[in-house]
Protein backbone atom coordinates (compact mmCIF):
# COMPACT_ATOMS: atom_id res chain seq x y z
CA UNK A 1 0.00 0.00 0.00
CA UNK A 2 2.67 2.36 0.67
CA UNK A 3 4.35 2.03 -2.53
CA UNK A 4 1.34 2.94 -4.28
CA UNK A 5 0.73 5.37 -2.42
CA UNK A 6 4.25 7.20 -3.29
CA UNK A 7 3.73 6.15 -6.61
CA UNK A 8 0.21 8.31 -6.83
CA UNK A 9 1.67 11.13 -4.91
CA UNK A 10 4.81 10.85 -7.29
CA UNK A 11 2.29 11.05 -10.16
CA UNK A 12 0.49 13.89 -9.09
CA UNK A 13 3.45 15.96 -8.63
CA UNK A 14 4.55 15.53 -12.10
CA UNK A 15 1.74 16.16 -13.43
CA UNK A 16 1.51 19.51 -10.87
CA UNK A 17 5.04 21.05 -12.32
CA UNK A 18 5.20 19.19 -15.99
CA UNK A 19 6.66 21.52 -18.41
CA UNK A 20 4.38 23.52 -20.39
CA UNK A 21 4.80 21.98 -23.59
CA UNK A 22 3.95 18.98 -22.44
CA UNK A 23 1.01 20.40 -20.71
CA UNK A 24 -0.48 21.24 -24.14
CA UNK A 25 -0.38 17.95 -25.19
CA UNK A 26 -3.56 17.06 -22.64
CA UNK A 27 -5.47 19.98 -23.94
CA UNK A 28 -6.44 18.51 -27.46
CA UNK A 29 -8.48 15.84 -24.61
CA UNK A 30 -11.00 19.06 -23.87
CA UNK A 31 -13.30 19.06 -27.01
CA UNK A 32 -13.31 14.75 -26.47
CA UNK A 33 -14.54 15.21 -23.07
CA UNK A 34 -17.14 18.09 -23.36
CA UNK A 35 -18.87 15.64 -26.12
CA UNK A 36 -18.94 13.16 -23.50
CA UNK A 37 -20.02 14.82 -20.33
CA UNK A 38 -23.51 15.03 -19.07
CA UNK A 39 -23.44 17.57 -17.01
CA UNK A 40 -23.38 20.39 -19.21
CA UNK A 41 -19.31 20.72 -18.97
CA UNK A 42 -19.95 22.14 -15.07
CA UNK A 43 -16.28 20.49 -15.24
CA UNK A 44 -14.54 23.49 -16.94
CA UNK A 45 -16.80 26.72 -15.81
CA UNK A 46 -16.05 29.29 -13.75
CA UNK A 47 -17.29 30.02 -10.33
CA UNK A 48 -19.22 33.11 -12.09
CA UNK A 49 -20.27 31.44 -15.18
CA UNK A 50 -21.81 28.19 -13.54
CA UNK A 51 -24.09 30.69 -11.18
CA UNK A 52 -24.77 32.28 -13.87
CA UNK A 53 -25.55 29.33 -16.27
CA UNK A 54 -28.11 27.44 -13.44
CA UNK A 55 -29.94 31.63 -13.05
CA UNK A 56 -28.02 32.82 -9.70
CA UNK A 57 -26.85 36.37 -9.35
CA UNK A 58 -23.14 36.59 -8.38
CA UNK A 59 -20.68 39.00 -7.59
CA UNK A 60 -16.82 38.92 -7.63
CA UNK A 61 -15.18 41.32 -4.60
CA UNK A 62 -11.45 41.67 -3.93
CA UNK A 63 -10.15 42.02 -0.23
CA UNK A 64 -6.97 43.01 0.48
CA UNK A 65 -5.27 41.67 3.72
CA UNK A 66 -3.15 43.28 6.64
CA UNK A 67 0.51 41.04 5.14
CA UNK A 68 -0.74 41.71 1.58
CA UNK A 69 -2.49 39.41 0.13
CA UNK A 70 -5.57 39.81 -2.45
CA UNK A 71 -8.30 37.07 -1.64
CA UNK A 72 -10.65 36.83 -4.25
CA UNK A 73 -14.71 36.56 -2.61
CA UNK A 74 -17.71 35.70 -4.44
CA UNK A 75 -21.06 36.50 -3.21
CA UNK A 76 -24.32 35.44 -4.61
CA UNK A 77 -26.89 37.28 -3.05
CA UNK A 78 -30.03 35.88 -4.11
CA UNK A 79 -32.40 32.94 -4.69
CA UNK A 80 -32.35 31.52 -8.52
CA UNK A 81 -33.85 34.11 -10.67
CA UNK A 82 -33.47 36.77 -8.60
CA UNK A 83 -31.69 39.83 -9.88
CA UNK A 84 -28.78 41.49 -7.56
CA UNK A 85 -31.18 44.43 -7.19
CA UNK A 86 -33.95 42.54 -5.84
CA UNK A 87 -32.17 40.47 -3.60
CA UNK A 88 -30.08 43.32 -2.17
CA UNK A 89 -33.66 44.70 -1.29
CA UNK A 90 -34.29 42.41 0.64
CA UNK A 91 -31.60 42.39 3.53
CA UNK A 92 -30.91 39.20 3.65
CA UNK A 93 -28.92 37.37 6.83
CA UNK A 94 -25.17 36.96 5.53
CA UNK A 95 -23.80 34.01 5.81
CA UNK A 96 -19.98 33.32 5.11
CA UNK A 97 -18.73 29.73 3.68
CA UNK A 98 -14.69 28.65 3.26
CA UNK A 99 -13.46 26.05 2.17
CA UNK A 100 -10.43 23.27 3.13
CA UNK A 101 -7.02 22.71 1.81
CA UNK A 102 -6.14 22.85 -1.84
CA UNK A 103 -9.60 22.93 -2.54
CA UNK A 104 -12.09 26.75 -3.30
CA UNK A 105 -14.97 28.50 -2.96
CA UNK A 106 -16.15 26.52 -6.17
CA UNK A 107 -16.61 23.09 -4.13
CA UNK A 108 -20.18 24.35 -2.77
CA UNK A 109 -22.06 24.49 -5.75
CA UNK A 110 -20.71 21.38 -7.43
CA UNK A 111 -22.87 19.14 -6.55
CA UNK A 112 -26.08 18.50 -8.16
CA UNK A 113 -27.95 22.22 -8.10
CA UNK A 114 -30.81 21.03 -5.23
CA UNK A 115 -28.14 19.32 -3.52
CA UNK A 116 -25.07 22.11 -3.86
CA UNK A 117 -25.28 24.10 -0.07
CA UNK A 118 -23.95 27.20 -1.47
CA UNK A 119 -27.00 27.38 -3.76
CA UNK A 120 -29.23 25.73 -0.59
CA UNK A 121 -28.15 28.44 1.26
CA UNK A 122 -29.08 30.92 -1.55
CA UNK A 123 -32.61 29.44 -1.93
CA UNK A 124 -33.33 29.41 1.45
CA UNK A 125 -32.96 33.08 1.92
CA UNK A 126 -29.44 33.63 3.20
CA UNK A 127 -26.97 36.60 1.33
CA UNK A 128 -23.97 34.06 0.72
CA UNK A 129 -20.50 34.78 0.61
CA UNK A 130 -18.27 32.42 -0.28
CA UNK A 131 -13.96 32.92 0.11
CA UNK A 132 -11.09 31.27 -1.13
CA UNK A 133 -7.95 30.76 0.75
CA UNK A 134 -4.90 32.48 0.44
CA UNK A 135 -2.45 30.83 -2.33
CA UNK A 136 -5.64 29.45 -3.84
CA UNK A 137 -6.31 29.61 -7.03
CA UNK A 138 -8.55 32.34 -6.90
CA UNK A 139 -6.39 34.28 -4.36
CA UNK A 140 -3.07 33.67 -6.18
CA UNK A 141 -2.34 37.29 -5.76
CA UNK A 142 -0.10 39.52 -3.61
CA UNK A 143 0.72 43.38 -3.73
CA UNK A 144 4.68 43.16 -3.73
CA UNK A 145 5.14 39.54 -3.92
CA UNK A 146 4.51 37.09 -6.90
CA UNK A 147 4.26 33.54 -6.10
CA UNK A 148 5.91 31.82 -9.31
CA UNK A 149 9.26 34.37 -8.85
CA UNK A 150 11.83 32.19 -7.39
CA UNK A 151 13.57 35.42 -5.24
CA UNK A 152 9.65 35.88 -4.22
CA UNK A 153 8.30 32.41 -3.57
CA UNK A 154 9.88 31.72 0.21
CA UNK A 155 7.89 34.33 1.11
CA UNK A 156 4.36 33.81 -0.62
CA UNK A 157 4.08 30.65 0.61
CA UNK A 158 5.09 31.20 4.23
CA UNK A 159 1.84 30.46 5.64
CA UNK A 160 -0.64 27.74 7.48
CA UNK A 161 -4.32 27.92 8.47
CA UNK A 162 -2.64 30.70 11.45
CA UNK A 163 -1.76 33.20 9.08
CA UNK A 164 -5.63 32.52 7.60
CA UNK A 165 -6.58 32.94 10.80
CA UNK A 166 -4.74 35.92 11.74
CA UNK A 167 -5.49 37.66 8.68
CA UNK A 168 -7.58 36.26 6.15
CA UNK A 169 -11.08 35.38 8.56
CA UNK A 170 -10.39 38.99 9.79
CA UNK A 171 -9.90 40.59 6.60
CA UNK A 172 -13.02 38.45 4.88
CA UNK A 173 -15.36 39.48 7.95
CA UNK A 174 -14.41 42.59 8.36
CA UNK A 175 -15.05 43.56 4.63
CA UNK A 176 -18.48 41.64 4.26
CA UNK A 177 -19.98 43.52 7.21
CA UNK A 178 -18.91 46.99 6.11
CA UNK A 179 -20.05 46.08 2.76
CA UNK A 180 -23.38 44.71 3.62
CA UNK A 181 -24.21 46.87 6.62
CA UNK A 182 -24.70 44.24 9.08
CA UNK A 183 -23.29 43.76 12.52
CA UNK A 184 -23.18 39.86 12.46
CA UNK A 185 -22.38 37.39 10.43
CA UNK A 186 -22.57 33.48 10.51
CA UNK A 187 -20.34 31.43 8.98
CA UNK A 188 -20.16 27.65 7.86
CA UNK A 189 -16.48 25.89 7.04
CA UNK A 190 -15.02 22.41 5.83
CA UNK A 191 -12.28 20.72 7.01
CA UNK A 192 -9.31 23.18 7.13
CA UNK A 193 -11.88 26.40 6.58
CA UNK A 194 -12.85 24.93 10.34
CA UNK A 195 -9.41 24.76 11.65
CA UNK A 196 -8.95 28.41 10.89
CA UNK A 197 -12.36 29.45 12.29
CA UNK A 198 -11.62 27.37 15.82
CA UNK A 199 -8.14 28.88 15.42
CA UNK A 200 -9.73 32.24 15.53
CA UNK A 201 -12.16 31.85 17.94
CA UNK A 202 -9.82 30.43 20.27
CA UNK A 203 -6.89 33.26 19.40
CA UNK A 204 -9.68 36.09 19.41
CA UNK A 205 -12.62 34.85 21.04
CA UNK A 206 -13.82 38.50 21.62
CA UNK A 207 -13.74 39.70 18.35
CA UNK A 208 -15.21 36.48 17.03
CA UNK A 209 -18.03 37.31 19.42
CA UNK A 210 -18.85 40.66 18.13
CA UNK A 211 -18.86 39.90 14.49
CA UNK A 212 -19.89 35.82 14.13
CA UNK A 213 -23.71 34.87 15.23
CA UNK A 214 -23.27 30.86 14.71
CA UNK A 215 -20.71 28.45 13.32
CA UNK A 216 -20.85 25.91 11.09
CA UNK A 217 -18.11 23.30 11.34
CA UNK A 218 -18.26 20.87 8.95
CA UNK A 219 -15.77 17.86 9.27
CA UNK A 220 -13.65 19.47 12.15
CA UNK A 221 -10.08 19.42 11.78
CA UNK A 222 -8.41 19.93 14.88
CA UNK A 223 -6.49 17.09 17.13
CA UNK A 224 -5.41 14.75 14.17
CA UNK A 225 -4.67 11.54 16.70
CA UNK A 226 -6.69 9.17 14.93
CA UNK A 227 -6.66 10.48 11.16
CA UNK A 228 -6.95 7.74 9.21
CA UNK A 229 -6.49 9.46 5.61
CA UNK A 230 -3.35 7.63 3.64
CA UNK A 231 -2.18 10.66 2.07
CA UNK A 232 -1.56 12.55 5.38
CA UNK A 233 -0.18 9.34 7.30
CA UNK A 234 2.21 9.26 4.12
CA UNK A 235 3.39 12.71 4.57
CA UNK A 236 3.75 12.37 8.27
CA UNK A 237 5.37 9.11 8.77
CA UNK A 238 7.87 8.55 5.57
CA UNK A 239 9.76 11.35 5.79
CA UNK A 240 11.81 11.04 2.77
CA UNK A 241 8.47 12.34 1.37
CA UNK A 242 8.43 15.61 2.59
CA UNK A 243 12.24 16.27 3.01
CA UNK A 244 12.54 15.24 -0.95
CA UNK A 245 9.62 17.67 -1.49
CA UNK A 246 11.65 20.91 0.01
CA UNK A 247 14.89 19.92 -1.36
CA UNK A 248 13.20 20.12 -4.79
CA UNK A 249 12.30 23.71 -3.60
CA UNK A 250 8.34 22.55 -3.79
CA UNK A 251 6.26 25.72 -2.11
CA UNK A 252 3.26 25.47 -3.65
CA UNK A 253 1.15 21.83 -3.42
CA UNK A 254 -1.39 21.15 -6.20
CA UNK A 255 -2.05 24.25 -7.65
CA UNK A 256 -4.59 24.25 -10.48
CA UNK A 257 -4.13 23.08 -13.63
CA UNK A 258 -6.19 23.61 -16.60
CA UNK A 259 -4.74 20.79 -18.65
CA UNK A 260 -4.93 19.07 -15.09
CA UNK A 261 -8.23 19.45 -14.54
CA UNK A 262 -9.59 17.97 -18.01
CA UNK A 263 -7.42 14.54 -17.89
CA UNK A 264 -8.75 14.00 -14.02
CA UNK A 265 -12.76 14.43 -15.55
CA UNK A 266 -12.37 12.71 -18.32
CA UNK A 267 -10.86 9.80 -16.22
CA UNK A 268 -13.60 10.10 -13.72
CA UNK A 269 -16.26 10.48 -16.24
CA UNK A 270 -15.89 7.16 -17.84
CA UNK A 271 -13.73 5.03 -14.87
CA UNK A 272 -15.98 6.52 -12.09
CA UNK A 273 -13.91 3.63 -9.74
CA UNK A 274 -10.54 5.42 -10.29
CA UNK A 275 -11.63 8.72 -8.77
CA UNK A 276 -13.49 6.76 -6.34
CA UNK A 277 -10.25 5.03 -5.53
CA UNK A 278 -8.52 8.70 -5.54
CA UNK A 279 -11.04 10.38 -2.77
CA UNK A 280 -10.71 7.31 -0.06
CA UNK A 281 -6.87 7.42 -0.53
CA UNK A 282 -7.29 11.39 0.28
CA UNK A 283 -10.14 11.09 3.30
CA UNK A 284 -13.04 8.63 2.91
CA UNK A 285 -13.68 5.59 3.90
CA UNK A 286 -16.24 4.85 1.40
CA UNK A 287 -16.71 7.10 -1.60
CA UNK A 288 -19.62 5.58 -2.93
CA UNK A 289 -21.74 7.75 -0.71
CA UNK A 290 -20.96 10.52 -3.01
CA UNK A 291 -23.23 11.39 -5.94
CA UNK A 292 -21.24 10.06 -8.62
CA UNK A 293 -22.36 11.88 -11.26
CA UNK A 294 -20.91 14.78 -10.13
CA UNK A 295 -17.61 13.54 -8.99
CA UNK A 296 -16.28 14.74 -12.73
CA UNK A 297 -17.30 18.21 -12.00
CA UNK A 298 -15.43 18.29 -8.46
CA UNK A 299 -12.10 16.69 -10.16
CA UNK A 300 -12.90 19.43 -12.92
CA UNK A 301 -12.49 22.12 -9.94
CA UNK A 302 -9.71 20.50 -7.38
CA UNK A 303 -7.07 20.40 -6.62
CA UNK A 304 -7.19 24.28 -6.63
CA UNK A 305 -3.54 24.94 -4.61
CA UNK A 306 -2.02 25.67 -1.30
CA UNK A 307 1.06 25.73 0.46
CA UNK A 308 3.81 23.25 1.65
CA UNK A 309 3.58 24.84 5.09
CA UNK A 310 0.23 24.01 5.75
CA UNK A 311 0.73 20.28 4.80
CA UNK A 312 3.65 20.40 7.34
CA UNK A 313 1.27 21.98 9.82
CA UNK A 314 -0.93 19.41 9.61
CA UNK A 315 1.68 16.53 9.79
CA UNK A 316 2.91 18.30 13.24
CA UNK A 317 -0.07 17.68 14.32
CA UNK A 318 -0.50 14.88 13.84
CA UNK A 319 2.63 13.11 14.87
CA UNK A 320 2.66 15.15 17.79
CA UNK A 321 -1.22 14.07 18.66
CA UNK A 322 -2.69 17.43 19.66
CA UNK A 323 -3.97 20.41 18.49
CA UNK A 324 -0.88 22.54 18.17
CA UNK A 325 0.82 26.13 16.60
CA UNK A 326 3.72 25.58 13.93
CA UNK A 327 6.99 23.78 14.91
CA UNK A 328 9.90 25.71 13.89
CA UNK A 329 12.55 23.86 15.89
CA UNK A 330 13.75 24.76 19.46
CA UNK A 331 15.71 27.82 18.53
CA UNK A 332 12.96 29.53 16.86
CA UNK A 333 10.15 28.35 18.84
CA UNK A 334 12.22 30.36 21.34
CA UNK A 335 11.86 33.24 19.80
CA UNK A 336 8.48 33.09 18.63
CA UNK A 337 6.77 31.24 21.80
CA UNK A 338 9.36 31.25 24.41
CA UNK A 339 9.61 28.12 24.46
CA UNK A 340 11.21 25.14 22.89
CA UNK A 341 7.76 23.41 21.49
CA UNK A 342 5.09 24.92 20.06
CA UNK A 343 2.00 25.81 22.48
CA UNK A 344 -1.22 23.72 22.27
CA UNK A 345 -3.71 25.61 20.90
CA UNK A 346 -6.86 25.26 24.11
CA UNK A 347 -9.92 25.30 22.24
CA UNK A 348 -11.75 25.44 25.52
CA UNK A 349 -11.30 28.40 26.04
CA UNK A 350 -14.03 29.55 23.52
CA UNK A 351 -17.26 31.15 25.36
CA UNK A 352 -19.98 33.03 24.15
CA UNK A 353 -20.60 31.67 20.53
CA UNK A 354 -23.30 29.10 19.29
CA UNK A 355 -21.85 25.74 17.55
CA UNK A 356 -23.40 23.92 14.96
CA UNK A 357 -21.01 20.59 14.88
CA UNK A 358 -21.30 17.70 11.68
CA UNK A 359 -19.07 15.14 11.75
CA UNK A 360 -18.99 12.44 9.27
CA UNK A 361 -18.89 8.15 10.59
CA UNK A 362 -17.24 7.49 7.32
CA UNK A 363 -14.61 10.50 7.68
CA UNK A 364 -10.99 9.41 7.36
CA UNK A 365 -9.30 12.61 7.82
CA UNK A 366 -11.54 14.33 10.06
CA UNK A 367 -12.21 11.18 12.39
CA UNK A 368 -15.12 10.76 13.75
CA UNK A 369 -13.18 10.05 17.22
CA UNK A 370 -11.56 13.12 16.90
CA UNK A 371 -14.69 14.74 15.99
CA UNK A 372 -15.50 13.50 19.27
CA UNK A 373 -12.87 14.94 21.07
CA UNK A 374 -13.42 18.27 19.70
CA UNK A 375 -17.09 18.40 20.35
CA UNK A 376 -15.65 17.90 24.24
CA UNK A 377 -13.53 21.20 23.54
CA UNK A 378 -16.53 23.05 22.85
CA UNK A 379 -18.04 22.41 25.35
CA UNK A 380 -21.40 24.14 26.20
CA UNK A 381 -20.89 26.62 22.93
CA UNK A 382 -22.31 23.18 20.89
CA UNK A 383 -25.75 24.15 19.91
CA UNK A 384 -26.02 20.63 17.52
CA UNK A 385 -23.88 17.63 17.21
CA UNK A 386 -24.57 14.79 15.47
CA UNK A 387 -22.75 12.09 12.95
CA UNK A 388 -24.18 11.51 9.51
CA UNK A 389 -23.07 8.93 6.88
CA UNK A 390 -20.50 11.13 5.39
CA UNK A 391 -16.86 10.54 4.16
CA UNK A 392 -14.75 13.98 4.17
CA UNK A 393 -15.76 14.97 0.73
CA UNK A 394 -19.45 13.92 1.44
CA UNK A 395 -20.24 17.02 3.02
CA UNK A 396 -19.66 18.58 -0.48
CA UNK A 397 -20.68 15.72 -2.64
CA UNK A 398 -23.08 13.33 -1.08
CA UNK A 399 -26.03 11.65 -2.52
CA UNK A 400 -27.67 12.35 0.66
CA UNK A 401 -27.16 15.95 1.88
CA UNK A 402 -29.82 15.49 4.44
CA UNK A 403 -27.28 17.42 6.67
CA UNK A 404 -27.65 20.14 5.18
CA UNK A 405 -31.56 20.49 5.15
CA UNK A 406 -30.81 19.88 9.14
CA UNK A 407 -28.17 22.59 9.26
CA UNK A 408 -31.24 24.81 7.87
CA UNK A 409 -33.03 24.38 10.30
CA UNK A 410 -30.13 24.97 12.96
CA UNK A 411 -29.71 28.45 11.52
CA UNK A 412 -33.66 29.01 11.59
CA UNK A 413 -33.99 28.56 14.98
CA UNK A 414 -30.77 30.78 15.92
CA UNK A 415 -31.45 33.78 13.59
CA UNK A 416 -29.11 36.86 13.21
CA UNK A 417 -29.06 40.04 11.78
């Protein structure tokens, strides 16, 4: 198993940094594909074009950060057929969604349309927002730096989910209150778009306070102790992986590739059991949950890019088996912490905010005993709790998004501004 697991992580970086010539040769497979698909090519759109295609007004808004960085945020602010003007009218709630690691704000409305919970969310009444991470490839963007210039690169992609926590949440918050004129927000996450959230609360539970009504955390990644996800057990325990990654100078991991993009949904479109094979070697147990005639359109969308530095984060935290800040080594953890290991990050010490938790019994990544764990850490902030037949992806993907229909009614029943 481990051997094919380096040999599909080998794969994927090649294809990630093959020249560009050879690139092009892939591209000829786009005009195949689109004759093939069913779902309207979904697989190649845009974030703006497929709201627009299924009758959703959307918006594109740029937000600039306190280190820099441009994050890309779309908002669609109505139900389908709704103009913008009308649904501005009628002040709406706001609700903010992010995303997890190497992954965008496009995941939410890939699935089927009834089924997508960024377009849920829009029928239901709700304003939504949706962001994209730092380094994604929406938010690929800096003011002084530029992430594919070798002198500027170091720096770019010196981040983890803190630095999204520190500045990005802050920054994405800050901007969609002003904007909209509200005083609160709520906000729903997946997988790493929760571990910045609980990061924040934790870091700034008094600001969180003033501007977030309700939380949403979707396949909480926190404590990583019993993560059962291949991919991140690779990276953790075989460290020839990772040390052979930054002696190749590797910053970026999976960025988005057009050419990319087309070979993985044409593969998925007509060996379904390959990509199937691909998402439980990533996080689920058993990817047959997933609606899988829309699997295409995700692989059409993801990987969408991040950082090596949050992968390394992550496989900290795990070997270490806690919730923790970024190991730099003893000497800098000196100067950064003042100490020589890096602090546990004590999510009970959240108060005052209402916690809507969903965990998935089928998770691999975000374990459903870690799930567990974290629902202890919140402690009397949990609102809702429950486990639902879910891999990682499911909450994005499912057949089933009965979840969703119950996070609904959650937010009913806790309204906000």
């Amino acid at each position: 198993m481990v051997k094919l697991l380096v040999f599909t992580f080998t794969v994927l970086l090649a294809l990630t940094f093959a020249h560009e010539e050879e690139q092009n040769k892939f591209l000829s497979v786009q005009q195949h594909y689109l004759n093939l698909t069913s779902s309207g090519g979904d697989e190649l759109k845009s974030f703006i074009i497929l709201c627009k295609s299924k009758g959703y007004p959307v918006e594109t808004h740029k937000i600039l950060t306190e280190d820099g960085y441009w994050l890309t945020v779309f908002r669609i602010p109505g139900r389908k057929g709704q103009s913008r003007e009308e649904a501005k009218a009628e002040h709406k709630p706001v609700i903010f969604l992010q995303h997890g690691i190497v992954d965008s704000s496009d995941t939410f409305i890939l699935n089927d349309e009834e089924k997508a919970p960024g377009f849920m969310l829009a029928n239901a009444g709700y304003d939504v927002w949706l962001g994209n991470s730092r380094g994604s490839k929406h938010s690929r963007e800096h003011q002084w730096l530029d992430p594919d210039d070798p002198n500027d690169q170091v720096a770019f992609w010196d981040y983890s989910f803190e630095e999204m926590a520190e500045y990005d949440v802050k920054a994405n918050v800050e901007y969609i209150l002003k904007t909209t004129g509200k005083s609160k927000l709520a906000i729903a996450a997946h997988s790493q778009g929760t571990t910045q959230m609980i990061y924040t609360m934790t870091n700034n539970n008094e600001w969180w306070n003033e501007k977030v009504s309700i939380f949403v955390c979707l396949a909480g990644v926190a404590r990583l102790e019993n993560c059962g996800s291949s991919t991140l057990q690779l990276l953790a325990k075989e460290d020839f992986v990772m040390n052979t990654i930054k002696a190749l100078g590797i910053y970026e991991m999976f960025p988005s590739k057009y050419y990319q993009n087309v070979v993985f949904s044409v593969i998925c479109k007509n060996i379904p059991s390959i990509c199937d094979f691909f998402l439980e070697v990533l996080s689920d147990n058993d990817a047959k949950v997933n609606n899988q005639n829309r699997i295409g359109v995700f692989l059409g969308h993801y990987p969408a890019g991040s950082s090596l530095k949050c992968f390394d984060h992550f496989r900290q935290i795990l070997l270490a088996k806690q919730f923790q800040r970024y190991d730099y080594g003893e000497e800098m953890n000196m100067k950064k912490y003042g100490q020589k290991t890096p602090p546990a990050i004590d999510i009970s010490k959240v108060r005052g905010t209402k916690i809507v938790q969903i965990a998935g019994s089928l998770d691999l990544l975000a374990d459903p005993t870690d799930n567990k764990w974290l629902s202890d850490q919140f402690g009397d902030n949990l609102i809702y709790f429950k486990y639902y037949e879910l891999g990682h992806m499911g909450f994005l993907l499912a057949d089933d998004m009965q979840f969703m229909h119950d996070v609904l009614v959650q937010l009913k029943q806790n309204p906000w501004e």
